[in-house]
C-alpha atoms as a PDB file:
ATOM      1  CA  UNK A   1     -17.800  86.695 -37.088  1.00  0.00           C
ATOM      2  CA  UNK A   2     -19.395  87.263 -41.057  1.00  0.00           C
ATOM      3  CA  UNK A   3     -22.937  86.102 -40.495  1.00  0.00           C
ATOM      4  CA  UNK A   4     -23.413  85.616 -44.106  1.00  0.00           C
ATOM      5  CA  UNK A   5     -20.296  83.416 -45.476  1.00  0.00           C
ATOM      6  CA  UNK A   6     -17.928  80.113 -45.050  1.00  0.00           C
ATOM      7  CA  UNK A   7     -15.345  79.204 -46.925  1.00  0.00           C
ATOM      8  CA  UNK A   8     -14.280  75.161 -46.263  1.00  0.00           C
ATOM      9  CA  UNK A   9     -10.807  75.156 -47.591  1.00  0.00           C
ATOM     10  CA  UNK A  10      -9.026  72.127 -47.776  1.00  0.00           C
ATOM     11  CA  UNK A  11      -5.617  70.433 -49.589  1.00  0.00           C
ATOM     12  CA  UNK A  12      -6.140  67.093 -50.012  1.00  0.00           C
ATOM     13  CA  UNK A  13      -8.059  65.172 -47.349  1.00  0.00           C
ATOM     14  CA  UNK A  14      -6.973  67.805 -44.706  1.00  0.00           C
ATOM     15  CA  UNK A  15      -9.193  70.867 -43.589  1.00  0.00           C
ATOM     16  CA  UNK A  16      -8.268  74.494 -42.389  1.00  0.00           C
ATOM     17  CA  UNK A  17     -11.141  75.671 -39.797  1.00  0.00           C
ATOM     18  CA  UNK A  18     -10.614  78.470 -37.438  1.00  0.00           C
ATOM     19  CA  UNK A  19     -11.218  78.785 -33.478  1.00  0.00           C
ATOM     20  CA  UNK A  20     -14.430  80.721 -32.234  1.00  0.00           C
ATOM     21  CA  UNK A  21     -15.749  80.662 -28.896  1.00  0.00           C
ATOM     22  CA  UNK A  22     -13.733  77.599 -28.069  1.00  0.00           C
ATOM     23  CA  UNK A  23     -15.181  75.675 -31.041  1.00  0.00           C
ATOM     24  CA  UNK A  24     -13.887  74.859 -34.851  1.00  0.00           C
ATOM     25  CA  UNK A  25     -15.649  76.166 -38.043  1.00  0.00           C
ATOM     26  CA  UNK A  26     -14.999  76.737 -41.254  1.00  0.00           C
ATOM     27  CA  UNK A  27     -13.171  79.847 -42.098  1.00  0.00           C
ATOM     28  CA  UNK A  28     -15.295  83.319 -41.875  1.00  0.00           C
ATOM     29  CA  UNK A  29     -13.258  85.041 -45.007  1.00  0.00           C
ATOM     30  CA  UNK A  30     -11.161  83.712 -47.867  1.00  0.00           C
ATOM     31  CA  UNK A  31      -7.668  84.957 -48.132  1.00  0.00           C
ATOM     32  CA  UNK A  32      -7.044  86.639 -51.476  1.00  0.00           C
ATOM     33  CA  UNK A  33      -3.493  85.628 -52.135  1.00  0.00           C
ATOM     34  CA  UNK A  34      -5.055  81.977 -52.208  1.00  0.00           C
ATOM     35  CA  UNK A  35      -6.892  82.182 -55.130  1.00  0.00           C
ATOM     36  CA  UNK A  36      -4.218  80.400 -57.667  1.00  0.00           C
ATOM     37  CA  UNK A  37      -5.247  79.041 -61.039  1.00  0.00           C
ATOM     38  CA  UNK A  38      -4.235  75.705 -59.783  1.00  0.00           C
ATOM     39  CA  UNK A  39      -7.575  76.108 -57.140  1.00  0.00           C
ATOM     40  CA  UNK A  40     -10.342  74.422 -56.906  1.00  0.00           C
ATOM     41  CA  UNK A  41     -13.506  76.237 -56.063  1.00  0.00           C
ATOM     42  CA  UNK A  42     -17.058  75.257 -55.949  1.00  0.00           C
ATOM     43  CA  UNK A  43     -20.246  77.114 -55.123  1.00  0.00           C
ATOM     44  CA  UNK A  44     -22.209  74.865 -52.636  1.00  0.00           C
ATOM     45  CA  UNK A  45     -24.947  77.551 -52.433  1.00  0.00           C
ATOM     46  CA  UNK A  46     -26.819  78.340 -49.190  1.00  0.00           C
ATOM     47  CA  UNK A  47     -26.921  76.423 -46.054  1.00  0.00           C
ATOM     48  CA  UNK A  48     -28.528  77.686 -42.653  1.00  0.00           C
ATOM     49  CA  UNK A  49     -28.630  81.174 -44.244  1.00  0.00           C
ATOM     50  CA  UNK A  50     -24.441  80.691 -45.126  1.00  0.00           C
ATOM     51  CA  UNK A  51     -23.141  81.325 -48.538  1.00  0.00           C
ATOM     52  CA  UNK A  52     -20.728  78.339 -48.231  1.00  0.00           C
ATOM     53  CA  UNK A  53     -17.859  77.611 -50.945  1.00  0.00           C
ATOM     54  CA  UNK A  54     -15.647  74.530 -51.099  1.00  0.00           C
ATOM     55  CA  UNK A  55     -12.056  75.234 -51.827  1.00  0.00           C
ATOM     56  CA  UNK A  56      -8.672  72.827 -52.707  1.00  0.00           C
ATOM     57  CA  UNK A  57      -5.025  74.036 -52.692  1.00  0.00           C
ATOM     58  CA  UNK A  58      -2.276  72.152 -54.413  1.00  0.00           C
ATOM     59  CA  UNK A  59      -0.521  72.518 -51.548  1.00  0.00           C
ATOM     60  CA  UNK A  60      -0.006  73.613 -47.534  1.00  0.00           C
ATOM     61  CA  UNK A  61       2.488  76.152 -48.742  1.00  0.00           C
ATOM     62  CA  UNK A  62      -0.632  77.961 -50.892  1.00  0.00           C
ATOM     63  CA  UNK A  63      -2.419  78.668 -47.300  1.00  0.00           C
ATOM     64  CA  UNK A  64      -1.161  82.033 -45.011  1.00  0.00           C
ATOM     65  CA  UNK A  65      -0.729  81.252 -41.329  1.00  0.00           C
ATOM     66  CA  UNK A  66      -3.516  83.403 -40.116  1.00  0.00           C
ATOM     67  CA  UNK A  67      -4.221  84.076 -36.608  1.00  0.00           C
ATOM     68  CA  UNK A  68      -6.470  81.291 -34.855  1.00  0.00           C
ATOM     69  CA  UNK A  69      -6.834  78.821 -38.125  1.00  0.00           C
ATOM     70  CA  UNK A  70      -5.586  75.001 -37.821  1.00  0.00           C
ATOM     71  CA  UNK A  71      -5.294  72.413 -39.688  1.00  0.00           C
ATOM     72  CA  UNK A  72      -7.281  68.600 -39.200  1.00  0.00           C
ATOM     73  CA  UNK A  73      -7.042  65.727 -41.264  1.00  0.00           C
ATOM     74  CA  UNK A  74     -10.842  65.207 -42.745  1.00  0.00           C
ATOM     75  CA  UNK A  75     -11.740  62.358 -40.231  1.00  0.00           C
ATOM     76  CA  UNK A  76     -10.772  64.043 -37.380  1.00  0.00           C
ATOM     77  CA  UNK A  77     -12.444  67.471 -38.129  1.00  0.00           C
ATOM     78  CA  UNK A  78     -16.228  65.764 -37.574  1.00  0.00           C
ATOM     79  CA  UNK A  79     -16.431  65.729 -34.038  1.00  0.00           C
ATOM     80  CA  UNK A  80     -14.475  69.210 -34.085  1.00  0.00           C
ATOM     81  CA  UNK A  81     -17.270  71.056 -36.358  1.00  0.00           C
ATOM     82  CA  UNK A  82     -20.082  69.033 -34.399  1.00  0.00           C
ATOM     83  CA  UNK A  83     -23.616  68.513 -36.154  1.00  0.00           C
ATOM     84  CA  UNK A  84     -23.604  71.831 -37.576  1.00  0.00           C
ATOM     85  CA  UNK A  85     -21.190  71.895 -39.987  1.00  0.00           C
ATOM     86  CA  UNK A  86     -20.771  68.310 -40.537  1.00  0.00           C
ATOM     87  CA  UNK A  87     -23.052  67.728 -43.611  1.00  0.00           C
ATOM     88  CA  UNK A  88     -21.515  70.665 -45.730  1.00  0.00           C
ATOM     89  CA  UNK A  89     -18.033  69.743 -44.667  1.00  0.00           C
ATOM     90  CA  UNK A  90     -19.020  66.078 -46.025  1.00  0.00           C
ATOM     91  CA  UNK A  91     -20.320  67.627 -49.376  1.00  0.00           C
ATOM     92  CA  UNK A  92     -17.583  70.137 -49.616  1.00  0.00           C
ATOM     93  CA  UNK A  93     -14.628  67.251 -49.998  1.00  0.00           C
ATOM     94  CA  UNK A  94     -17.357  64.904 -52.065  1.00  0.00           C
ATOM     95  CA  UNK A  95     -17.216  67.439 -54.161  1.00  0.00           C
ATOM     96  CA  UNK A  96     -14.272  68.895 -55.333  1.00  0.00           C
ATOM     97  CA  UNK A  97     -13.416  64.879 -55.156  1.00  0.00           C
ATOM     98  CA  UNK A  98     -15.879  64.593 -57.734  1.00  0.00           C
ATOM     99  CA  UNK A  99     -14.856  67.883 -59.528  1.00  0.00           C
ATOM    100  CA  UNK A 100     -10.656  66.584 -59.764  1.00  0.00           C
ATOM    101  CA  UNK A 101     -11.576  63.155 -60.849  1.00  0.00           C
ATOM    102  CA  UNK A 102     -14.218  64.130 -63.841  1.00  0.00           C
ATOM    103  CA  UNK A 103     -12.211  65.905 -66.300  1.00  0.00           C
ATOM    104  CA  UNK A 104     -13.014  64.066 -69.570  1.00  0.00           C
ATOM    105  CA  UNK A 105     -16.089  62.028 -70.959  1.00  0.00           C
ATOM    106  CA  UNK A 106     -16.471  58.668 -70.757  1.00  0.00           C
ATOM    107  CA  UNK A 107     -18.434  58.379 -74.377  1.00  0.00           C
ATOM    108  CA  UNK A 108     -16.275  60.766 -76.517  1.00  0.00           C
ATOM    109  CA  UNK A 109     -12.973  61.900 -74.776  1.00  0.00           C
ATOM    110  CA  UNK A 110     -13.665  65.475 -74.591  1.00  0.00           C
ATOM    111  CA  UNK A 111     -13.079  67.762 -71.980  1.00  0.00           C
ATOM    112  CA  UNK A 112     -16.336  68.463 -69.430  1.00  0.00           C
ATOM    113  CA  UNK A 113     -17.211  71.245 -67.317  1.00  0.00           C
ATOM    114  CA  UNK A 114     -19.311  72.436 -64.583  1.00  0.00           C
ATOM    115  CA  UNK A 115     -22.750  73.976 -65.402  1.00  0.00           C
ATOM    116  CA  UNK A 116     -23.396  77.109 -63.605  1.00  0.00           C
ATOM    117  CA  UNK A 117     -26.073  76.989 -60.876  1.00  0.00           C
ATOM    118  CA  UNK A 118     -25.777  72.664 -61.217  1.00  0.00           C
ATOM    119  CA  UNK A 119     -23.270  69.780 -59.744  1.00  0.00           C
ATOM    120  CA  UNK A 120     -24.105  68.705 -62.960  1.00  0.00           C
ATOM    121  CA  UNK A 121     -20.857  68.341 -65.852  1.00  0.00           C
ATOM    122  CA  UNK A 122     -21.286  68.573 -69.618  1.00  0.00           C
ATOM    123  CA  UNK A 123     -19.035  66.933 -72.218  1.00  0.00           C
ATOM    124  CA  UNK A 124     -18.091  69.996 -74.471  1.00  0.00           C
ATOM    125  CA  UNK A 125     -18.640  67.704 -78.000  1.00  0.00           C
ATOM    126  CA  UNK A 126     -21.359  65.093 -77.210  1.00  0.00           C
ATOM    127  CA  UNK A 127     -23.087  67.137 -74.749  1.00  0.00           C
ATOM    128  CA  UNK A 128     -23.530  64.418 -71.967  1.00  0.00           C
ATOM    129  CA  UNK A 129     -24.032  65.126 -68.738  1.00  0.00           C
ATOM    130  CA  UNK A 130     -21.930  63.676 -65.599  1.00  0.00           C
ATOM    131  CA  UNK A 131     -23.298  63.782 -61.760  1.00  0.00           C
ATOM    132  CA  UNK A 132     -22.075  63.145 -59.224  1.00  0.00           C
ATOM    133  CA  UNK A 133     -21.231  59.703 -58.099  1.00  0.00           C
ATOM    134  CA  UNK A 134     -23.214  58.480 -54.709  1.00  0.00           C
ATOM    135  CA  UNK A 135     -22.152  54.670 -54.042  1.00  0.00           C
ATOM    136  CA  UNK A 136     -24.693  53.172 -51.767  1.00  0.00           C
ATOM    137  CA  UNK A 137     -23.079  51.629 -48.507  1.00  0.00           C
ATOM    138  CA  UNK A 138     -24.961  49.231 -45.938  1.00  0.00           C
ATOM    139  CA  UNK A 139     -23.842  49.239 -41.763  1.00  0.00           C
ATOM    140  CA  UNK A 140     -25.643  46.329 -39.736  1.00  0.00           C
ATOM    141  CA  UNK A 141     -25.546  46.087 -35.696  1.00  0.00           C
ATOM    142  CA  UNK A 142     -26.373  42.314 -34.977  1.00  0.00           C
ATOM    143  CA  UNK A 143     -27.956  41.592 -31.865  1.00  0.00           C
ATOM    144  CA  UNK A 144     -27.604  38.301 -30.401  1.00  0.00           C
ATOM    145  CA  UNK A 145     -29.886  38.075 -27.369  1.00  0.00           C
ATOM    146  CA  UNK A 146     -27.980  40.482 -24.962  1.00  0.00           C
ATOM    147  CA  UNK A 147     -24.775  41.009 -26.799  1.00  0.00           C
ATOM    148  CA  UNK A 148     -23.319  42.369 -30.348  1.00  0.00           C
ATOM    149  CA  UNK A 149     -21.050  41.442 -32.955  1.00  0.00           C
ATOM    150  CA  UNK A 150     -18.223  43.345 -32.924  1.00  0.00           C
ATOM    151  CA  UNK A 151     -15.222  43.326 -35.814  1.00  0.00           C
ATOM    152  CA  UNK A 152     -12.225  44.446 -36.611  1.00  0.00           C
ATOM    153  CA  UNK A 153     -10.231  44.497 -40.150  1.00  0.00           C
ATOM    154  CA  UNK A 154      -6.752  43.427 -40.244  1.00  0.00           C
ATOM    155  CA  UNK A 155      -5.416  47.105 -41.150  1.00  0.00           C
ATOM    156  CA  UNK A 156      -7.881  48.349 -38.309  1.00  0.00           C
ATOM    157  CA  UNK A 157      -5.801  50.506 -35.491  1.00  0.00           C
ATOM    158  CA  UNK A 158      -4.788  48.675 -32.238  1.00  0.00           C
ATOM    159  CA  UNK A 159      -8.578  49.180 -30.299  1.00  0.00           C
ATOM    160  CA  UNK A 160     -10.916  49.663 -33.238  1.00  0.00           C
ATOM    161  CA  UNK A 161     -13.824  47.452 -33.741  1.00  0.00           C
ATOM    162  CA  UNK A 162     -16.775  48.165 -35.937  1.00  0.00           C
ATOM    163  CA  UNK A 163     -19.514  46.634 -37.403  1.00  0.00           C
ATOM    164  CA  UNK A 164     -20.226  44.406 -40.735  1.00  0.00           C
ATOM    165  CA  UNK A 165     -20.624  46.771 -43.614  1.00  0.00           C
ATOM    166  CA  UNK A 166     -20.089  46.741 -47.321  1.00  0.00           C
ATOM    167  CA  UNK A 167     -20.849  48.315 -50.636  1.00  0.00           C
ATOM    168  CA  UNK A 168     -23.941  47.382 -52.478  1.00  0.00           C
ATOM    169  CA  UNK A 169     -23.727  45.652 -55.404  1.00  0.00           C
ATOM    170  CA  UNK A 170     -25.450  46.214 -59.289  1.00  0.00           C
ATOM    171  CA  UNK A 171     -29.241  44.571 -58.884  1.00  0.00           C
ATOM    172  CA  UNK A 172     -29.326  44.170 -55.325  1.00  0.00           C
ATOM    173  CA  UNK A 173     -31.651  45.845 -52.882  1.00  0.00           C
ATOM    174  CA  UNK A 174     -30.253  47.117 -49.563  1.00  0.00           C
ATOM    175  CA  UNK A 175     -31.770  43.952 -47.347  1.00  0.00           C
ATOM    176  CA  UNK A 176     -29.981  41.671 -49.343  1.00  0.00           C
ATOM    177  CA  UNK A 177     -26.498  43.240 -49.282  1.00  0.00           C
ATOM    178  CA  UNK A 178     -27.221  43.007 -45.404  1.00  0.00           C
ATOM    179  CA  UNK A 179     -27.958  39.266 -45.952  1.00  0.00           C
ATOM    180  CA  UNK A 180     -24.947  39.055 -48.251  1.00  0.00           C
ATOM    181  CA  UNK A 181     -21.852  40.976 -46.549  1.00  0.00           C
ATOM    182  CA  UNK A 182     -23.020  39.025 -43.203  1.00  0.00           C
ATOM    183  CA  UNK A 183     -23.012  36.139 -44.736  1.00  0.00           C
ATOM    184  CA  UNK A 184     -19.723  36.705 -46.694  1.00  0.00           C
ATOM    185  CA  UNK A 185     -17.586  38.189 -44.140  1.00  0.00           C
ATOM    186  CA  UNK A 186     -18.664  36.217 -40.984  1.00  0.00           C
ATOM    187  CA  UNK A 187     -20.522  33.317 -41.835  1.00  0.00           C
ATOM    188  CA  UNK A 188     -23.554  34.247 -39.951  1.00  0.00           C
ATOM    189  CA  UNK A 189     -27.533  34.325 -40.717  1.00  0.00           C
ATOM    190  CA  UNK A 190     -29.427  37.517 -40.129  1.00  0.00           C
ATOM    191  CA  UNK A 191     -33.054  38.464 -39.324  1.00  0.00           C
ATOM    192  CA  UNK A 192     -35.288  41.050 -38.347  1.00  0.00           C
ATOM    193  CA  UNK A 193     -33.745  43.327 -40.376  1.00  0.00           C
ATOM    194  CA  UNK A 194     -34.539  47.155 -39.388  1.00  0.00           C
ATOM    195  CA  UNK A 195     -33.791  50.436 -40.685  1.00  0.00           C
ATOM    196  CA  UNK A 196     -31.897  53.039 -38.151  1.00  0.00           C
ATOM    197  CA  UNK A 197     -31.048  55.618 -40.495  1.00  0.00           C
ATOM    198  CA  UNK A 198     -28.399  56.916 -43.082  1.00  0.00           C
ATOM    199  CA  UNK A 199     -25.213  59.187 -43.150  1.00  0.00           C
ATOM    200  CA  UNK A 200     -23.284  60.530 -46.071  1.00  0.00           C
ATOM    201  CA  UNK A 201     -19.279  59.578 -45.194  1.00  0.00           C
ATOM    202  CA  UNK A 202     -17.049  61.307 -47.600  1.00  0.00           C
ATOM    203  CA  UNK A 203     -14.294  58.622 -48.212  1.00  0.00           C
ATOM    204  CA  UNK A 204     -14.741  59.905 -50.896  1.00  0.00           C
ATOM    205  CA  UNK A 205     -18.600  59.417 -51.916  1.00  0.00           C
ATOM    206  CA  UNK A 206     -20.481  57.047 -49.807  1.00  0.00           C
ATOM    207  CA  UNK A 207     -24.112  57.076 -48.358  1.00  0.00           C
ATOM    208  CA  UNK A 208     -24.219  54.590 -45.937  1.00  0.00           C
ATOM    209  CA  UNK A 209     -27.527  52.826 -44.519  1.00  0.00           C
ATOM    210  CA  UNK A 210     -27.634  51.231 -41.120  1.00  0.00           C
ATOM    211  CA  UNK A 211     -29.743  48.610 -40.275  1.00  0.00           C
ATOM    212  CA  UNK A 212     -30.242  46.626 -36.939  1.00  0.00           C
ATOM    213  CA  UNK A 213     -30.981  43.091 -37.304  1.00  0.00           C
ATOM    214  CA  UNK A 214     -30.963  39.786 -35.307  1.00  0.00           C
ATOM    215  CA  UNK A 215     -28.846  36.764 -34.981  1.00  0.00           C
ATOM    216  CA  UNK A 216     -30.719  33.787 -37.483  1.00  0.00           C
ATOM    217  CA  UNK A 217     -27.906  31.256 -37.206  1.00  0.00           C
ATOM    218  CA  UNK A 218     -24.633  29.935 -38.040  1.00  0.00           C
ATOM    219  CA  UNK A 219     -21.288  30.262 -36.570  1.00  0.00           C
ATOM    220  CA  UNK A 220     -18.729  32.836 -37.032  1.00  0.00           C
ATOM    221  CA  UNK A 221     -16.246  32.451 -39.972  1.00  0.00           C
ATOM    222  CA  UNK A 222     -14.611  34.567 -41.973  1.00  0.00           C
ATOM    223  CA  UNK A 223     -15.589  33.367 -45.566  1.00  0.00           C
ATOM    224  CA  UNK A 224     -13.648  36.527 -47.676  1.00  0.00           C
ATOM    225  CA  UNK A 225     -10.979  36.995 -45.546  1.00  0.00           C
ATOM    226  CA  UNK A 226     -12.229  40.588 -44.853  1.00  0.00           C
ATOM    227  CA  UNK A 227     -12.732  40.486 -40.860  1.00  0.00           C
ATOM    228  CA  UNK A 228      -9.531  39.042 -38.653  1.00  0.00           C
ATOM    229  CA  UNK A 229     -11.728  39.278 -35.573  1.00  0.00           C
ATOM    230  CA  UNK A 230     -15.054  38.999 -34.438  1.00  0.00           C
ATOM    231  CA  UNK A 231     -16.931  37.700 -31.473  1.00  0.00           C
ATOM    232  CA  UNK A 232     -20.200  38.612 -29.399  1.00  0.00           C
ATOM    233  CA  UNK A 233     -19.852  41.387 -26.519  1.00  0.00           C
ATOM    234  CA  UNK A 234     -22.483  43.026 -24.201  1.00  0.00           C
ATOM    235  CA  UNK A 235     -22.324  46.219 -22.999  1.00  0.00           C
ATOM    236  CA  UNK A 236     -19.919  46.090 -20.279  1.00  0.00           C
ATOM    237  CA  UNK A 237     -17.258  43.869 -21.870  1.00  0.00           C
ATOM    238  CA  UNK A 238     -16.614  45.687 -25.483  1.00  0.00           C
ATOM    239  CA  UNK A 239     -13.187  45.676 -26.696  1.00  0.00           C
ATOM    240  CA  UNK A 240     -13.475  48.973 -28.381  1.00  0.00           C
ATOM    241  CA  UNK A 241     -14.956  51.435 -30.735  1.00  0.00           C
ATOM    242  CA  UNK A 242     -15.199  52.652 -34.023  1.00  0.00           C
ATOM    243  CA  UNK A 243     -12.356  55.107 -34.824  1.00  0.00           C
ATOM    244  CA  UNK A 244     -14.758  57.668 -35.187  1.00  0.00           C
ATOM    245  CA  UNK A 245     -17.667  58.989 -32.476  1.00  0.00           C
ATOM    246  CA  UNK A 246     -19.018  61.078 -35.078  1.00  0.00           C
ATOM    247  CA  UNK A 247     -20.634  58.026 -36.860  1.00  0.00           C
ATOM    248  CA  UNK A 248     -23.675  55.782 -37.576  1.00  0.00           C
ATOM    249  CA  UNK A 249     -21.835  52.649 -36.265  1.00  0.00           C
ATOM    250  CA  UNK A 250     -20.867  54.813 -33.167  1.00  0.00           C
ATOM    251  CA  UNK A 251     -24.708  55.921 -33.191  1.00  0.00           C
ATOM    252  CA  UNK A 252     -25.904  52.043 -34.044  1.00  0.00           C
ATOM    253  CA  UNK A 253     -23.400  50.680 -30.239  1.00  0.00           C
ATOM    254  CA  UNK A 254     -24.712  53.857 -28.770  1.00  0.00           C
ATOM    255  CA  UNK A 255     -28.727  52.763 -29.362  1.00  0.00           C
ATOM    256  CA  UNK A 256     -27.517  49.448 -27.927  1.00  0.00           C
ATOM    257  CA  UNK A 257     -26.154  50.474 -25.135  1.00  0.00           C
ATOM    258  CA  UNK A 258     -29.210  52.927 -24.069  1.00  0.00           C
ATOM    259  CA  UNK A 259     -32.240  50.207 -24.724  1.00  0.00           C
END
């Protein structure tokens, strides 16, 4: 294997990674009859002494079957690359996201482009800048004595249940989107709010925030019509699990389950 370079090449939300010592990283060596003008290709710099690049084809047809490389949908590839790769995979597809979606400025209509050495864009005619976007995400566990509240969403998978989550809003601090999505999608009071700790989750640019926090009051009702289910379990009568392992509300049941 090159001990010096990774290429994460990916069309659409799906990611090529190749087999090595029963394990799945990103590809060693990039395939010259790849590199189309259609591309996308962005410099990520160095991580864990890796010159890593982040590449999009328009399509599967623009990859070469080569020996040992598969294909995952995005999602699917985290517990497959395992902690190591998981963070530049993550910034890999937030940013050629980023890079496909930020073509003109907002202020004047001209074309912008990536500095060099920067994920920073500049508007060719007004000269201002575009970063990118991070949208700020909070994930709460709430504990009710010995059991949790666990949820699922109507378009949720037969067997997934999460946890109550939610996008925070313009002026509001992370405790109080807690307080608020709680409140909003089951009807309930929290307190005892605690940090756990964060993740970035590239669908397509979230940071997400997990809390733990206690049951306050109220009874469950579903105020916005987000959550179709939701009821308290302990630890040996949970309905089911996140759809992903490799995640902070997977991590946030996990702590539960080990106290």
């Amino acid at each position: 294997m090159s001990d010096n370079k990774k290429y994460f090449i990916f069309v659409g939300s799906t990611i090529f990674l190749q087999k090595y010592n029963n394990n799945l990283v990103p590809l060693e060596y990039m395939p010259s009859e790849i590199i189309k003008d259609s591309c996308n290709i962005i410099d990520l710099g160095l991580y864990s002494g890796y010159s890593c690049v982040a590449i999009e084809l328009a399509s599967f047809g623009d990859m070469p079957s080569i020996n040992g490389v598969v294909s995952l949908p995005l999602k699917s590839s985290f517990a497959a690359v395992g902690d190591m790769w998981f963070y530049p995979l993550v910034k890999s597809y937030h940013l050629l996201d980023w890079d496909k979606k930020s073509k003109y400025c907002s202020q004047c209509g001209g074309s912008i482009a990536m500095r060099a050495n920067a994920f920073e864009k500049v508007c060719s005619s007004c000269e201002l800048s575009f970063f990118p976007r991070i949208s700020p995400s909070i994930i709460v566990l709430i504990k009710n004595e010995n059991k949790i509240l666990l949820a699922r969403s109507a378009h949720f998978a037969a067997g997934i249940y999460g946890l109550i989550a939610g996008f925070v809003e313009p002026g509001e601090t992370l405790e109080q989107a807690v307080h608020r999505e709680v409140y909003e999608e089951v009807g309930l009071k929290v307190d005892n709010l605690c940090y756990f700790r964060s993740q970035p989750w590239p669908f397509p640019d979230s940071l997400v925030i997990g809390f733990t926090a206690d049951y306050a009051g109220g009874n469950i009702s579903f105020l916005d019509g987000e959550i179709a289910e939701a009821a308290w379990y302990g630890k040996d009568d949970m309905p089911g699990r996140p759809s992903s392992s490799v995640s902070i509300a997977s991590d946030l049941i996990d702590s539960f389950i080990l106290e």
